[in-house]
C-alpha atoms as a PDB file:
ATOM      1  CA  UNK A   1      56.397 -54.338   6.814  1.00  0.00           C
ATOM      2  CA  UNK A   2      57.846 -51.127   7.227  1.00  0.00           C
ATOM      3  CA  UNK A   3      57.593 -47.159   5.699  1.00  0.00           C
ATOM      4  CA  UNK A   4      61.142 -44.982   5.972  1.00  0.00           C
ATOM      5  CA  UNK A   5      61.921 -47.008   8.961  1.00  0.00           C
ATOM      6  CA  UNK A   6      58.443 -47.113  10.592  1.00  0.00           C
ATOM      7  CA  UNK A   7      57.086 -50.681  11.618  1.00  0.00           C
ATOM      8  CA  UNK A   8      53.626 -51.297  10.844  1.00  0.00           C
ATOM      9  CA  UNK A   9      52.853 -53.551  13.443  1.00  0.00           C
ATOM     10  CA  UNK A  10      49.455 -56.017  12.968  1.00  0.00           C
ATOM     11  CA  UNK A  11      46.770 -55.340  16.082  1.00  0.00           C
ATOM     12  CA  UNK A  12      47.269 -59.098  17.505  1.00  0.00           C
ATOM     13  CA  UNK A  13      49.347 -60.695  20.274  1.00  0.00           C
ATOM     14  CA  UNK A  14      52.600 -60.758  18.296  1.00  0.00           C
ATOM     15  CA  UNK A  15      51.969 -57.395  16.988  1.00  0.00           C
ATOM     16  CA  UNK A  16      50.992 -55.894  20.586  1.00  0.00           C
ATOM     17  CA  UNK A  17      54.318 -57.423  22.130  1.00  0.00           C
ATOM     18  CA  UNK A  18      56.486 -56.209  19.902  1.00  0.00           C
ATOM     19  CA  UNK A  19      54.828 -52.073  20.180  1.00  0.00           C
ATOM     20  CA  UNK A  20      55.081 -52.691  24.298  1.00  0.00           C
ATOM     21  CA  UNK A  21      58.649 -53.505  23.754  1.00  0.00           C
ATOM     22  CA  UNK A  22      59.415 -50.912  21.970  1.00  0.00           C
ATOM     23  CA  UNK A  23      57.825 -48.342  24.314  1.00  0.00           C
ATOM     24  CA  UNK A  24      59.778 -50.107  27.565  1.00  0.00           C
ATOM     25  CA  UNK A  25      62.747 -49.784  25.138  1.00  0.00           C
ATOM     26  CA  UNK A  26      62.207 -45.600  25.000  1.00  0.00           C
ATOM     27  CA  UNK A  27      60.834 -45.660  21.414  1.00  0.00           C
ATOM     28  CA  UNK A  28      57.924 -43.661  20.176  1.00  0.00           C
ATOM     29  CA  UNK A  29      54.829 -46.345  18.817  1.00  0.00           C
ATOM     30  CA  UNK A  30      51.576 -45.215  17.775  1.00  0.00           C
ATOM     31  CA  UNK A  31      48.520 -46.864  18.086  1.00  0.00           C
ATOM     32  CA  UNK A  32      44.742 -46.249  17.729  1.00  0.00           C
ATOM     33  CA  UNK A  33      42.108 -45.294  20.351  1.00  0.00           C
ATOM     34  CA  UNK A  34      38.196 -44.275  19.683  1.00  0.00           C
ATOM     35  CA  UNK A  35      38.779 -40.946  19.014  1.00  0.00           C
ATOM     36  CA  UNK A  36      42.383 -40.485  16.683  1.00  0.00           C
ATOM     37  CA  UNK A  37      45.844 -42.523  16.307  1.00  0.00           C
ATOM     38  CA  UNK A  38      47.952 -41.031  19.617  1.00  0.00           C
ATOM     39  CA  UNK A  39      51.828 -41.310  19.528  1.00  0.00           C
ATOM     40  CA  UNK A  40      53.365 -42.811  22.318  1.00  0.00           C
ATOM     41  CA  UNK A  41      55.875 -42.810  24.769  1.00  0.00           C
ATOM     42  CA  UNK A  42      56.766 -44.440  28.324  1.00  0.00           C
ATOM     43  CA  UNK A  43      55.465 -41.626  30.459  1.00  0.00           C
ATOM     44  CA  UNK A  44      58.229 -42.035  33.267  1.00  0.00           C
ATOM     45  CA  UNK A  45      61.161 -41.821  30.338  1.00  0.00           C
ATOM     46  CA  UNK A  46      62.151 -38.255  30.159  1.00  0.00           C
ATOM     47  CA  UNK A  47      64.418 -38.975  26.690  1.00  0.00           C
ATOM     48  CA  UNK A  48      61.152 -40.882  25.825  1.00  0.00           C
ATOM     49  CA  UNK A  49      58.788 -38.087  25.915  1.00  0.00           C
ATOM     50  CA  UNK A  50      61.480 -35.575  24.907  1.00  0.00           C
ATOM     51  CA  UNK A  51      61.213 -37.579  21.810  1.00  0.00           C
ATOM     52  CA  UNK A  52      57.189 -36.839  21.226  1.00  0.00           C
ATOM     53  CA  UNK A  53      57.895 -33.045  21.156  1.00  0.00           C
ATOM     54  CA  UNK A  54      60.942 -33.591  18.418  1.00  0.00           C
ATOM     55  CA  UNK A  55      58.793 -35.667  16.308  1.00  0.00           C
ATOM     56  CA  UNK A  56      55.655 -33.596  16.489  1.00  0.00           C
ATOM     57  CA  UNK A  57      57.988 -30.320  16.576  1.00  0.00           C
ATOM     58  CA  UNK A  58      55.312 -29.821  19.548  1.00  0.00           C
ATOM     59  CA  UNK A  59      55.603 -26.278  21.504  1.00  0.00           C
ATOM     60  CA  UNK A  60      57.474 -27.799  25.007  1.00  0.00           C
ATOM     61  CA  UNK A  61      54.635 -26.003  27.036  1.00  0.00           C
ATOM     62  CA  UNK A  62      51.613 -27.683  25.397  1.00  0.00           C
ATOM     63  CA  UNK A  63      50.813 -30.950  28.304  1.00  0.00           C
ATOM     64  CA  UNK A  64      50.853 -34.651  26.876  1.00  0.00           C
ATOM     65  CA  UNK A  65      47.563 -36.743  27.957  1.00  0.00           C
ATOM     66  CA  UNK A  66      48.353 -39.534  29.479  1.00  0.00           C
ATOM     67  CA  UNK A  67      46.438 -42.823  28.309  1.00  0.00           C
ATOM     68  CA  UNK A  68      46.508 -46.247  31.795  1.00  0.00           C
ATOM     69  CA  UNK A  69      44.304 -49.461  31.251  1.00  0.00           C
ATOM     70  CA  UNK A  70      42.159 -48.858  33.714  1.00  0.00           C
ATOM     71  CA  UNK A  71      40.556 -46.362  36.508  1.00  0.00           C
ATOM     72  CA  UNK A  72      42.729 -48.391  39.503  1.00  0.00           C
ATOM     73  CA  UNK A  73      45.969 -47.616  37.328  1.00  0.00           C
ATOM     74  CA  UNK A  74      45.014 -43.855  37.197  1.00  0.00           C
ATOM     75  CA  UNK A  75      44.316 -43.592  40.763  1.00  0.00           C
ATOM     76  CA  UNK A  76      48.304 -44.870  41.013  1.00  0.00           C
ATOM     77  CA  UNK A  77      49.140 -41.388  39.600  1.00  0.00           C
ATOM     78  CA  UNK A  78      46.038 -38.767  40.014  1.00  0.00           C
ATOM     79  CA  UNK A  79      44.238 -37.756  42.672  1.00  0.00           C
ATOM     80  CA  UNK A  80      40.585 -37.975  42.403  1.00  0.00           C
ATOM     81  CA  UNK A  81      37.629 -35.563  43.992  1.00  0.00           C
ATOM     82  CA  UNK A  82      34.335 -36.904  43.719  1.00  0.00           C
ATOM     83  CA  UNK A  83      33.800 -34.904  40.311  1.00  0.00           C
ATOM     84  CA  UNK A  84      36.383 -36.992  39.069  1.00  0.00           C
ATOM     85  CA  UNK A  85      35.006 -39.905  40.346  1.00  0.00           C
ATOM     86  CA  UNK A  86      31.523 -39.424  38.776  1.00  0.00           C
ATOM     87  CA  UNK A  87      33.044 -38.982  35.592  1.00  0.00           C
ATOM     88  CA  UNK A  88      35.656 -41.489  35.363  1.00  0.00           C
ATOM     89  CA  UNK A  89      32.663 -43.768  36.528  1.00  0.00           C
ATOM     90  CA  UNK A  90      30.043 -42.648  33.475  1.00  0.00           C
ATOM     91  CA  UNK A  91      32.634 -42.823  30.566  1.00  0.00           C
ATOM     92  CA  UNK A  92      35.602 -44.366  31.576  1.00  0.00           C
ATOM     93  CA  UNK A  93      36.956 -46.352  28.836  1.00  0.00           C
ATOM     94  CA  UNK A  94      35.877 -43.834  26.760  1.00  0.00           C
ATOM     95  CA  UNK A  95      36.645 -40.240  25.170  1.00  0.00           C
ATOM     96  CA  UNK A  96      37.145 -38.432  28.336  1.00  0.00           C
ATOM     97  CA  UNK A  97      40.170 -36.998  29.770  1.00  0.00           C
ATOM     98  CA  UNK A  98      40.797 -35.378  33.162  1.00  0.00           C
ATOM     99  CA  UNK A  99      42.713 -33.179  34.674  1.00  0.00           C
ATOM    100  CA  UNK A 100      43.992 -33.845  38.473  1.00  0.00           C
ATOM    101  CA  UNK A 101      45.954 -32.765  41.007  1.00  0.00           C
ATOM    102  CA  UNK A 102      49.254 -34.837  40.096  1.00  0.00           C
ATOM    103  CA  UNK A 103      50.578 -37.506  43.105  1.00  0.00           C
ATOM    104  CA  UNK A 104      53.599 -36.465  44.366  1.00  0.00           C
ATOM    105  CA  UNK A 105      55.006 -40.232  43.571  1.00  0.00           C
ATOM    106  CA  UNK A 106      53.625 -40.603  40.199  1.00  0.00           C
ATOM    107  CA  UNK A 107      57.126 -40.939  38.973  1.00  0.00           C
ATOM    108  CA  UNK A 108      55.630 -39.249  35.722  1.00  0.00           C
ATOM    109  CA  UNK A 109      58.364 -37.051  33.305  1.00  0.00           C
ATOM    110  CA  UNK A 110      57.522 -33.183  34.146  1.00  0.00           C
ATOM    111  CA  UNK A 111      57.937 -32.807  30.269  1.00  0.00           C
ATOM    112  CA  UNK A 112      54.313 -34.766  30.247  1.00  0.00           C
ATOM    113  CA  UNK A 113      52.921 -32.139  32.587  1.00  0.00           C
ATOM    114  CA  UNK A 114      54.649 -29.097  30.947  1.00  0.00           C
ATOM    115  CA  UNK A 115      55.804 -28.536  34.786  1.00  0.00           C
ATOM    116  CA  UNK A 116      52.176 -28.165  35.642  1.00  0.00           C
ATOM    117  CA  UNK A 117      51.192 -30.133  39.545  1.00  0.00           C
ATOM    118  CA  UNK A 118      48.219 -31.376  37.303  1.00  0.00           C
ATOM    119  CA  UNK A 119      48.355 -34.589  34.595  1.00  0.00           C
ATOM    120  CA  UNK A 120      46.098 -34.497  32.140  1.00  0.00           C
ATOM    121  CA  UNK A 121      44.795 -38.574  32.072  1.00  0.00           C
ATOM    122  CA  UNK A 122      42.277 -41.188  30.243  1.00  0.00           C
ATOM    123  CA  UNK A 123      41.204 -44.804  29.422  1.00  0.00           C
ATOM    124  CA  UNK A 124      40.546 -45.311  26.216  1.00  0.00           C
ATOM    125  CA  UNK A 125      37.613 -47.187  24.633  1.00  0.00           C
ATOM    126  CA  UNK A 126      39.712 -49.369  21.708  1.00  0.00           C
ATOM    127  CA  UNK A 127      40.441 -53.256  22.164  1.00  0.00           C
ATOM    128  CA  UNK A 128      43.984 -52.446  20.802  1.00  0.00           C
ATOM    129  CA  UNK A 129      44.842 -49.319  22.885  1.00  0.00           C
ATOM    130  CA  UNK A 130      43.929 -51.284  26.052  1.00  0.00           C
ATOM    131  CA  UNK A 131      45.412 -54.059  24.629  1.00  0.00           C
ATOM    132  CA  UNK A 132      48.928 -52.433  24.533  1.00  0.00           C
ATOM    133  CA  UNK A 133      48.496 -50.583  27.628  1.00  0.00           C
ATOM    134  CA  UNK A 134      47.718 -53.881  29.962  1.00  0.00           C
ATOM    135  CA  UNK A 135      50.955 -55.188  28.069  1.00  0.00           C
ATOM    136  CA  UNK A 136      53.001 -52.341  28.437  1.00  0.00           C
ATOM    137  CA  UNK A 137      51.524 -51.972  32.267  1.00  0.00           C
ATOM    138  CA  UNK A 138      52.778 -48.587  32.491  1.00  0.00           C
ATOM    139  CA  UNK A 139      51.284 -44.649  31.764  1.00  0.00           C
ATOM    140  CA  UNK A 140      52.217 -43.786  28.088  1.00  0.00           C
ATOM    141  CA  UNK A 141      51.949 -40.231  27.067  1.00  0.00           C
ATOM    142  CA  UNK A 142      49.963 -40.156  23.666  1.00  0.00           C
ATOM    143  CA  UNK A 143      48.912 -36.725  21.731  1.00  0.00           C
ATOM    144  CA  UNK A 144      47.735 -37.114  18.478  1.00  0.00           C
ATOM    145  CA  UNK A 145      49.917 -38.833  15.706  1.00  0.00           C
ATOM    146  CA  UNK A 146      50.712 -35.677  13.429  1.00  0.00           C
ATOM    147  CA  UNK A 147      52.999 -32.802  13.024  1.00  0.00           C
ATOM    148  CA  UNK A 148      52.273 -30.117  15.187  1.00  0.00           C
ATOM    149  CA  UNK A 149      49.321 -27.995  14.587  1.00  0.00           C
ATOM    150  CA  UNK A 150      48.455 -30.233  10.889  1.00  0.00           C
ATOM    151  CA  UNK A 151      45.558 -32.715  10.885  1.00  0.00           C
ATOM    152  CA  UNK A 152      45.076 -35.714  13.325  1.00  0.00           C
ATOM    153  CA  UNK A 153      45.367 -39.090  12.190  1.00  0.00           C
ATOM    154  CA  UNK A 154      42.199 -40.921  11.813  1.00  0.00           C
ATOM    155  CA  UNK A 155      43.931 -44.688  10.210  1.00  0.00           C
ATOM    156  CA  UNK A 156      47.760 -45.911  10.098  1.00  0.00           C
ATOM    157  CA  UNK A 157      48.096 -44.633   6.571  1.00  0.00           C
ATOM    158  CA  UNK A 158      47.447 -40.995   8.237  1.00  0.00           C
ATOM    159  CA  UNK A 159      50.474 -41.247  10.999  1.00  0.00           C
ATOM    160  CA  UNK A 160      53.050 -42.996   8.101  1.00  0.00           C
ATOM    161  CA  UNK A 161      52.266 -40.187   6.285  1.00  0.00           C
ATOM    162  CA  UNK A 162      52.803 -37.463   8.592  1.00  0.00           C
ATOM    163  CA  UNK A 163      56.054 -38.886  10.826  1.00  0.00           C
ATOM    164  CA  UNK A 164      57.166 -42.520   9.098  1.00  0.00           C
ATOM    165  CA  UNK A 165      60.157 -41.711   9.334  1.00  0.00           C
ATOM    166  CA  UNK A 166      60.810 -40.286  12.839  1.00  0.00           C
ATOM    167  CA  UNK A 167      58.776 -43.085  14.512  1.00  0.00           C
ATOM    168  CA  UNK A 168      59.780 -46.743  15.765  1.00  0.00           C
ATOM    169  CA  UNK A 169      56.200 -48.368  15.015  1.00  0.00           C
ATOM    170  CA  UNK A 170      52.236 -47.918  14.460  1.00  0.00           C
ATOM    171  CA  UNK A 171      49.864 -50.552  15.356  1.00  0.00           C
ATOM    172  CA  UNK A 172      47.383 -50.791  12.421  1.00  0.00           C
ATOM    173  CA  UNK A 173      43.886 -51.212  14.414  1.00  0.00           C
ATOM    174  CA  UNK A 174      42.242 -49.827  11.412  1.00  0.00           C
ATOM    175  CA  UNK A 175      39.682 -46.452  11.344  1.00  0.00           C
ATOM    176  CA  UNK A 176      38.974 -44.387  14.450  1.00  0.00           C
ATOM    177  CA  UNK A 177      35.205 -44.648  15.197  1.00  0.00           C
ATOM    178  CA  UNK A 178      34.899 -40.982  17.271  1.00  0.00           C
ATOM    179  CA  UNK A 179      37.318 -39.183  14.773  1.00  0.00           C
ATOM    180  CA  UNK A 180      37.634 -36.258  16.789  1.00  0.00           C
ATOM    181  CA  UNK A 181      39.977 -36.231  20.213  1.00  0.00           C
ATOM    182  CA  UNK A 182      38.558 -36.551  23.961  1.00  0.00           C
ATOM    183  CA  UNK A 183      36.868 -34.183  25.418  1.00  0.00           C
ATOM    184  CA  UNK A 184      38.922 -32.810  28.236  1.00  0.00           C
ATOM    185  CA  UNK A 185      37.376 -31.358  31.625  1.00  0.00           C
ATOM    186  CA  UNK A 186      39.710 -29.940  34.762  1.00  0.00           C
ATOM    187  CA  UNK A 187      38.278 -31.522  37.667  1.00  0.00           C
ATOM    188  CA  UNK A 188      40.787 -28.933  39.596  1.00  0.00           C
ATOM    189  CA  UNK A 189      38.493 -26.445  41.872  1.00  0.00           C
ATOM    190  CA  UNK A 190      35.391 -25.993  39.609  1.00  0.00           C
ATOM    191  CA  UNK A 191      34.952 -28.209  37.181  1.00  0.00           C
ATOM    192  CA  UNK A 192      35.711 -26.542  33.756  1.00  0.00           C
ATOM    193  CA  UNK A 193      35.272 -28.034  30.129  1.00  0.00           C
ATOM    194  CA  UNK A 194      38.880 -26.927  28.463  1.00  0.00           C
ATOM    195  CA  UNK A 195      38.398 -28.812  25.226  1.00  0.00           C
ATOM    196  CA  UNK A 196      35.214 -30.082  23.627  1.00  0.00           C
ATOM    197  CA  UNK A 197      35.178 -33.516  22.363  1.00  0.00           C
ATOM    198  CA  UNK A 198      34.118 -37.232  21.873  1.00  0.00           C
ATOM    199  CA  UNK A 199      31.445 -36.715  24.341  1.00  0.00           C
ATOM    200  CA  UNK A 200      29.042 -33.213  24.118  1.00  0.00           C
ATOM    201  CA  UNK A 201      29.467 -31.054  27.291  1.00  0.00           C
ATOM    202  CA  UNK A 202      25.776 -31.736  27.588  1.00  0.00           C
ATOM    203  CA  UNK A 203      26.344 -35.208  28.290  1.00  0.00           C
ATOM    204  CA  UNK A 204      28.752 -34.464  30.899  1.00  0.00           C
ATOM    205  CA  UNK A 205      26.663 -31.747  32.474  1.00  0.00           C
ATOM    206  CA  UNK A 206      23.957 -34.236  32.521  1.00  0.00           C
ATOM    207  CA  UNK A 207      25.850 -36.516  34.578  1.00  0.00           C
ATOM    208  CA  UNK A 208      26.894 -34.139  36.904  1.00  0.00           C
ATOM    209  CA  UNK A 209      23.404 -32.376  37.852  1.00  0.00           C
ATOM    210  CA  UNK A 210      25.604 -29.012  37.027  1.00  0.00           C
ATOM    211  CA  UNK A 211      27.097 -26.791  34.156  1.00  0.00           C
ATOM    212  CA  UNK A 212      30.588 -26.815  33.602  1.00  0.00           C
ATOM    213  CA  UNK A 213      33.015 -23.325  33.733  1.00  0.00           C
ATOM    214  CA  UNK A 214      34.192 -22.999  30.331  1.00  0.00           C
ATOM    215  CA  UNK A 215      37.538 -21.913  28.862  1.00  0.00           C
ATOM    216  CA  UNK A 216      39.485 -18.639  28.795  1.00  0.00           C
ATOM    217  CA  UNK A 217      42.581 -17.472  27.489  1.00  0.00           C
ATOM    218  CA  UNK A 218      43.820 -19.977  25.087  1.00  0.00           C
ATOM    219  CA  UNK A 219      47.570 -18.227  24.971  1.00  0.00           C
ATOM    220  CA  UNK A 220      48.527 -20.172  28.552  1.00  0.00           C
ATOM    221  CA  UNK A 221      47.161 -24.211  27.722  1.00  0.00           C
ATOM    222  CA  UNK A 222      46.512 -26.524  30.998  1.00  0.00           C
ATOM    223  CA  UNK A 223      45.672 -28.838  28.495  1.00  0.00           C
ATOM    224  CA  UNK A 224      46.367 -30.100  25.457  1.00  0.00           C
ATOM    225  CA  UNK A 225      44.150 -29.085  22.270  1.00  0.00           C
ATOM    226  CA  UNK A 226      43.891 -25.722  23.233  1.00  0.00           C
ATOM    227  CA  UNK A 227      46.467 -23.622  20.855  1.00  0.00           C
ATOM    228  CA  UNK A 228      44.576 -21.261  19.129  1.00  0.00           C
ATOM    229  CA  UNK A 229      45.903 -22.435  15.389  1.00  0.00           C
ATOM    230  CA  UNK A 230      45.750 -26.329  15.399  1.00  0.00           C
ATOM    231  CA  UNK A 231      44.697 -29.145  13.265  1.00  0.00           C
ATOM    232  CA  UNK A 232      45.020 -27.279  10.516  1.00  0.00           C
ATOM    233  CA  UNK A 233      44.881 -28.632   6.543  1.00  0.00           C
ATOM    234  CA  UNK A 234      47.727 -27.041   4.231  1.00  0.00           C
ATOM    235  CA  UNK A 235      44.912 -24.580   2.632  1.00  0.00           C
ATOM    236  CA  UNK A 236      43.202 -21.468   4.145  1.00  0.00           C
ATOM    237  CA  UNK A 237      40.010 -22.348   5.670  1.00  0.00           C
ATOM    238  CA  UNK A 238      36.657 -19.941   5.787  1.00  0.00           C
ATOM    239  CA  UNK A 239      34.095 -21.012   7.514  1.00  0.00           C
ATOM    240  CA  UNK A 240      29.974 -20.811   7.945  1.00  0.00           C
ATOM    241  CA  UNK A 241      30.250 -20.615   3.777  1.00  0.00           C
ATOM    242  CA  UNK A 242      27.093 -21.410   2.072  1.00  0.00           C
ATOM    243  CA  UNK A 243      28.922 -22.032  -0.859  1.00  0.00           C
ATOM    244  CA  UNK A 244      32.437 -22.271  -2.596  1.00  0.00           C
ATOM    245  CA  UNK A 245      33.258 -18.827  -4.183  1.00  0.00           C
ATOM    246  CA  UNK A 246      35.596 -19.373  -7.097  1.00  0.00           C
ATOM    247  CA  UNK A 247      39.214 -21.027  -6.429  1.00  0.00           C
ATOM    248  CA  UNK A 248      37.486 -22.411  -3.065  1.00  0.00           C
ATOM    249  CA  UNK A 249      37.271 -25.904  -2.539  1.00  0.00           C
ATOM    250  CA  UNK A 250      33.787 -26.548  -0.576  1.00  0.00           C
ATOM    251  CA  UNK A 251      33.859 -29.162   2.607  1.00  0.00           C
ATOM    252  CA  UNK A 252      30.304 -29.641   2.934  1.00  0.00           C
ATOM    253  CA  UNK A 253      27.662 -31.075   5.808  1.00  0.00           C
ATOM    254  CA  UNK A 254      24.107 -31.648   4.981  1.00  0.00           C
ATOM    255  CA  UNK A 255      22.537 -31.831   1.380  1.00  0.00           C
ATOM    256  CA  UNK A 256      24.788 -29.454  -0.049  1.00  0.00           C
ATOM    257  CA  UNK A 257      26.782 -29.549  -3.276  1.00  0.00           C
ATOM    258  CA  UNK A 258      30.086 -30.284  -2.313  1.00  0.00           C
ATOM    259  CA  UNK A 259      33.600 -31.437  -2.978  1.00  0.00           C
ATOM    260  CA  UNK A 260      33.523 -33.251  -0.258  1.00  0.00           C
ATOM    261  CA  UNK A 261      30.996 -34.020   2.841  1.00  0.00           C
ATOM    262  CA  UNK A 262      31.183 -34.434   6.096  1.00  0.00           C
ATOM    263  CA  UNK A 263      27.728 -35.825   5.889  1.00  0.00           C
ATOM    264  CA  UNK A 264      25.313 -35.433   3.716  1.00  0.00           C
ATOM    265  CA  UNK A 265      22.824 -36.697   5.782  1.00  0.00           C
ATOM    266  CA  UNK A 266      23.714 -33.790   8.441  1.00  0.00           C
ATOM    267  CA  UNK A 267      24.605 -36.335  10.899  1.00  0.00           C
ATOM    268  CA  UNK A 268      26.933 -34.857  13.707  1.00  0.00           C
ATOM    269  CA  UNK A 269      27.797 -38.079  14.486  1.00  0.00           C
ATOM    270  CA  UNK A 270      29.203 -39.171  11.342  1.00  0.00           C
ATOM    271  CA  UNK A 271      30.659 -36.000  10.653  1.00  0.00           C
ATOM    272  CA  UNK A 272      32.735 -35.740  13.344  1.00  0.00           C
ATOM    273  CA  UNK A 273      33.841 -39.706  12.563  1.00  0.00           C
ATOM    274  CA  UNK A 274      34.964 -37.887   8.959  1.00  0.00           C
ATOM    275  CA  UNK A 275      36.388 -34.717   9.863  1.00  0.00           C
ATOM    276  CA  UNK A 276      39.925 -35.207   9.890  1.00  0.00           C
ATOM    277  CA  UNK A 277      39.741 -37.603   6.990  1.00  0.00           C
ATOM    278  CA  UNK A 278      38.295 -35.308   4.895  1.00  0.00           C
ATOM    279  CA  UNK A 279      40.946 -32.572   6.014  1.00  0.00           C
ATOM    280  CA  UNK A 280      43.812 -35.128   4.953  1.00  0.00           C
ATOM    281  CA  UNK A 281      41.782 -35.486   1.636  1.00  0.00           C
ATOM    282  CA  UNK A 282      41.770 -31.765   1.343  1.00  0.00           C
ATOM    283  CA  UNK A 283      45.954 -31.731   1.731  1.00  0.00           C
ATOM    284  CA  UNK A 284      46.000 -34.699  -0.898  1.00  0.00           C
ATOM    285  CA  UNK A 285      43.891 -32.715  -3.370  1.00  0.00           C
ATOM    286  CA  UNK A 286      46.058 -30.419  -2.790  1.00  0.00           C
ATOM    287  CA  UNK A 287      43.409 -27.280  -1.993  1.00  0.00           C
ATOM    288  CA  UNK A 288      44.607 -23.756  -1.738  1.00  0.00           C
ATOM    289  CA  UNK A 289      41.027 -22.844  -0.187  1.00  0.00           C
ATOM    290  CA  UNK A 290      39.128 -23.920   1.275  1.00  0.00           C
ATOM    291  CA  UNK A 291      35.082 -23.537   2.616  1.00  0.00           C
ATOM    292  CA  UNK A 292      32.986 -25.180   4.988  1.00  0.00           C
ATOM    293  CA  UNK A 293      29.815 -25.523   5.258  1.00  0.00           C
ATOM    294  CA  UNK A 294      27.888 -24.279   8.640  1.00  0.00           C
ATOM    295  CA  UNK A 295      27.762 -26.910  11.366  1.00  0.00           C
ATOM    296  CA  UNK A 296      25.514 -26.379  14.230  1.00  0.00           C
ATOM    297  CA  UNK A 297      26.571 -25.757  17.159  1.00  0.00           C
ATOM    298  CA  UNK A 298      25.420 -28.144  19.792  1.00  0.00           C
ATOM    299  CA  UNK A 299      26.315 -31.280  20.529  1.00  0.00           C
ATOM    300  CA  UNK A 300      29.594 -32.862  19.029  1.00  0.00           C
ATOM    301  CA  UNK A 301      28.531 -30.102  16.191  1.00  0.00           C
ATOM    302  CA  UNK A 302      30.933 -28.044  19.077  1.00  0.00           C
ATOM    303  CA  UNK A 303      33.607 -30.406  19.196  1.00  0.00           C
ATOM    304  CA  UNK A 304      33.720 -29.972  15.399  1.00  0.00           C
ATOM    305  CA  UNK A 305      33.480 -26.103  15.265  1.00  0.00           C
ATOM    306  CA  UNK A 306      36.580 -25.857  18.015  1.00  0.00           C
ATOM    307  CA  UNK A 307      38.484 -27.994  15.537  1.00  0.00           C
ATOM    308  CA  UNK A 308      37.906 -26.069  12.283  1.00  0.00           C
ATOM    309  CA  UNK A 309      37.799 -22.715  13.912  1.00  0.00           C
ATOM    310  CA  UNK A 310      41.330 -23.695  15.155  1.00  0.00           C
ATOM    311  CA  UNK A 311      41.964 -24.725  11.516  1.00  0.00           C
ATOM    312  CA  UNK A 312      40.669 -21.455  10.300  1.00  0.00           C
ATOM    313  CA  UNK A 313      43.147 -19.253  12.911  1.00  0.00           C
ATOM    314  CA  UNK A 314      45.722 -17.192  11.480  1.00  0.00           C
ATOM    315  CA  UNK A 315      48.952 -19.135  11.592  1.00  0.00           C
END
């Protein structure tokens, strides 16, 4: 089956083939991990990634993350302190990204690194990410499967909508359980949280018997995810709002009467599953304004609050 020239590729063997493929062929394929639908490209292919930016119409400076199969394939083009070793132990797969001290052979495009001596780098926790990535057997630069700065894609029908027809395939694996992106932490000198995530900076801290340095001037990214307007729905956003004030549009969380919820239950974890969902929904509703509820701020509640506050910023 296939949208303006978009494949949408089933999650089995077949399917998985044909999306590797495609990637060793220098086209763009996205697929699903835990935490949103990335887009992706051969990581060594400079034409490749060149092509992530144009479909995205990405800012050249903001880094790609790089998703590998598996810790010994990272180690092939990262450099790893015992920081990063910790972590990559505790919740590799899973919805953590590092950044380390590029190898000078990773053979990697400097378009992924934004020229940076650092790569940005994960496993992901999905049967059908891994799946492609032990096929493909190569690094394949993934950021989220949207236009620049809109909404990330949380299902298949999200990424068709957003860049069908500048795409060569998405592999429908269905929703993404974590909804919101990996958490990313520079493992570079002192280890510094630059984007919260997937997994609270609590948990992390936890792990590591020590806080983390937290981020600074959001103007010069290391990392992806860290552009002050980003993720943003088509309507203005206010946030901490009790209520809807009149033309407003209310995205709730907790038992609140809303247009929508996030959770009505005031689960974090559920409404950080939802988030991006309901943003889309927002865009097909087609709201001019709209308010949020207050989410608190601890836990992936933060994750959340770094999203819509960059959905809030001036653009």
């Amino acid at each position: 089956m296939t949208h303006e020239q978009c494949l949408i590729l089933p999650p089995d063997v077949a399917g998985l083939e044909k999306a590797a493929a495609l990637l060793e062929n220098g086209a763009l394929v996205s697929f699903p991990t835990e935490t949103v639908y990335g887009l992706g490209a051969d990581a060594r292919n400079d034409a490749a990634v060149a092509g992530i930016y144009t479909a995205k119409g990405r800012p050249s400076f903001n880094p790609l993350i790089v998703h590998v199969a598996d810790v010994a394939a990272a180690h092939n083009y990262c450099v790893f302190n015992e920081v990063a070793r910790q972590l990559a132990q505790a919740f590799w797969p899973g919805a953590l990204t590092l950044v380390l001290p590029l190898r000078a052979d990773a053979g990697v495009s400097k378009l992924v690194t934004a020229g940076l001596e650092t790569l940005a780098i994960r496993v992901p926790d999905h049967p059908v990410a891994l799946g492609l990535l032990a096929r493909f057997g190569g690094p394949v630069a993934a950021p989220s499967a949207n236009p620049s700065g809109r909404v990330s894609p949380t299902t298949a029908a999200h990424v068709v909508a957003g860049l069908g027809g500048r795409i060569g395939a998405v592999v429908d694996g269905g929703d993404c359980p974590v909804g919101l992106e990996s958490t990313i932490v520079n493992c570079v000198g002192e280890p510094a949280l630059l984007r919260a995530g997937g997994i609270p900076l609590e948990v992390l801290e936890a792990c590591l018997g020590r806080p983390l340095v937290r981020p600074s001037d959001p103007a010069l990214p290391t990392a992806p995810g860290q552009l002050e307007s980003h993720y943003a729905p088509q309507g203005n956003v206010r946030l901490n709002a009790p209520y809807a004030e009149e033309g407003e549009v209310l995205l709730g969380f907790g038992p609140v009467d809303a247009d929508l919820n996030l959770s009505v239950a005031g689960d974090l974890n559920e409404a950080a599953a939802r988030l991006f969902a309901c943003l889309h929904q927002l865009d097909a509703m087609g709201a001019a304004k709209i308010a949020v509820s207050p989410i608190p701020d601890h836990g992936l509640g933060r994750a959340i609050n770094d999203r819509l506050k960059r959905a809030a910023a001036p653009r």
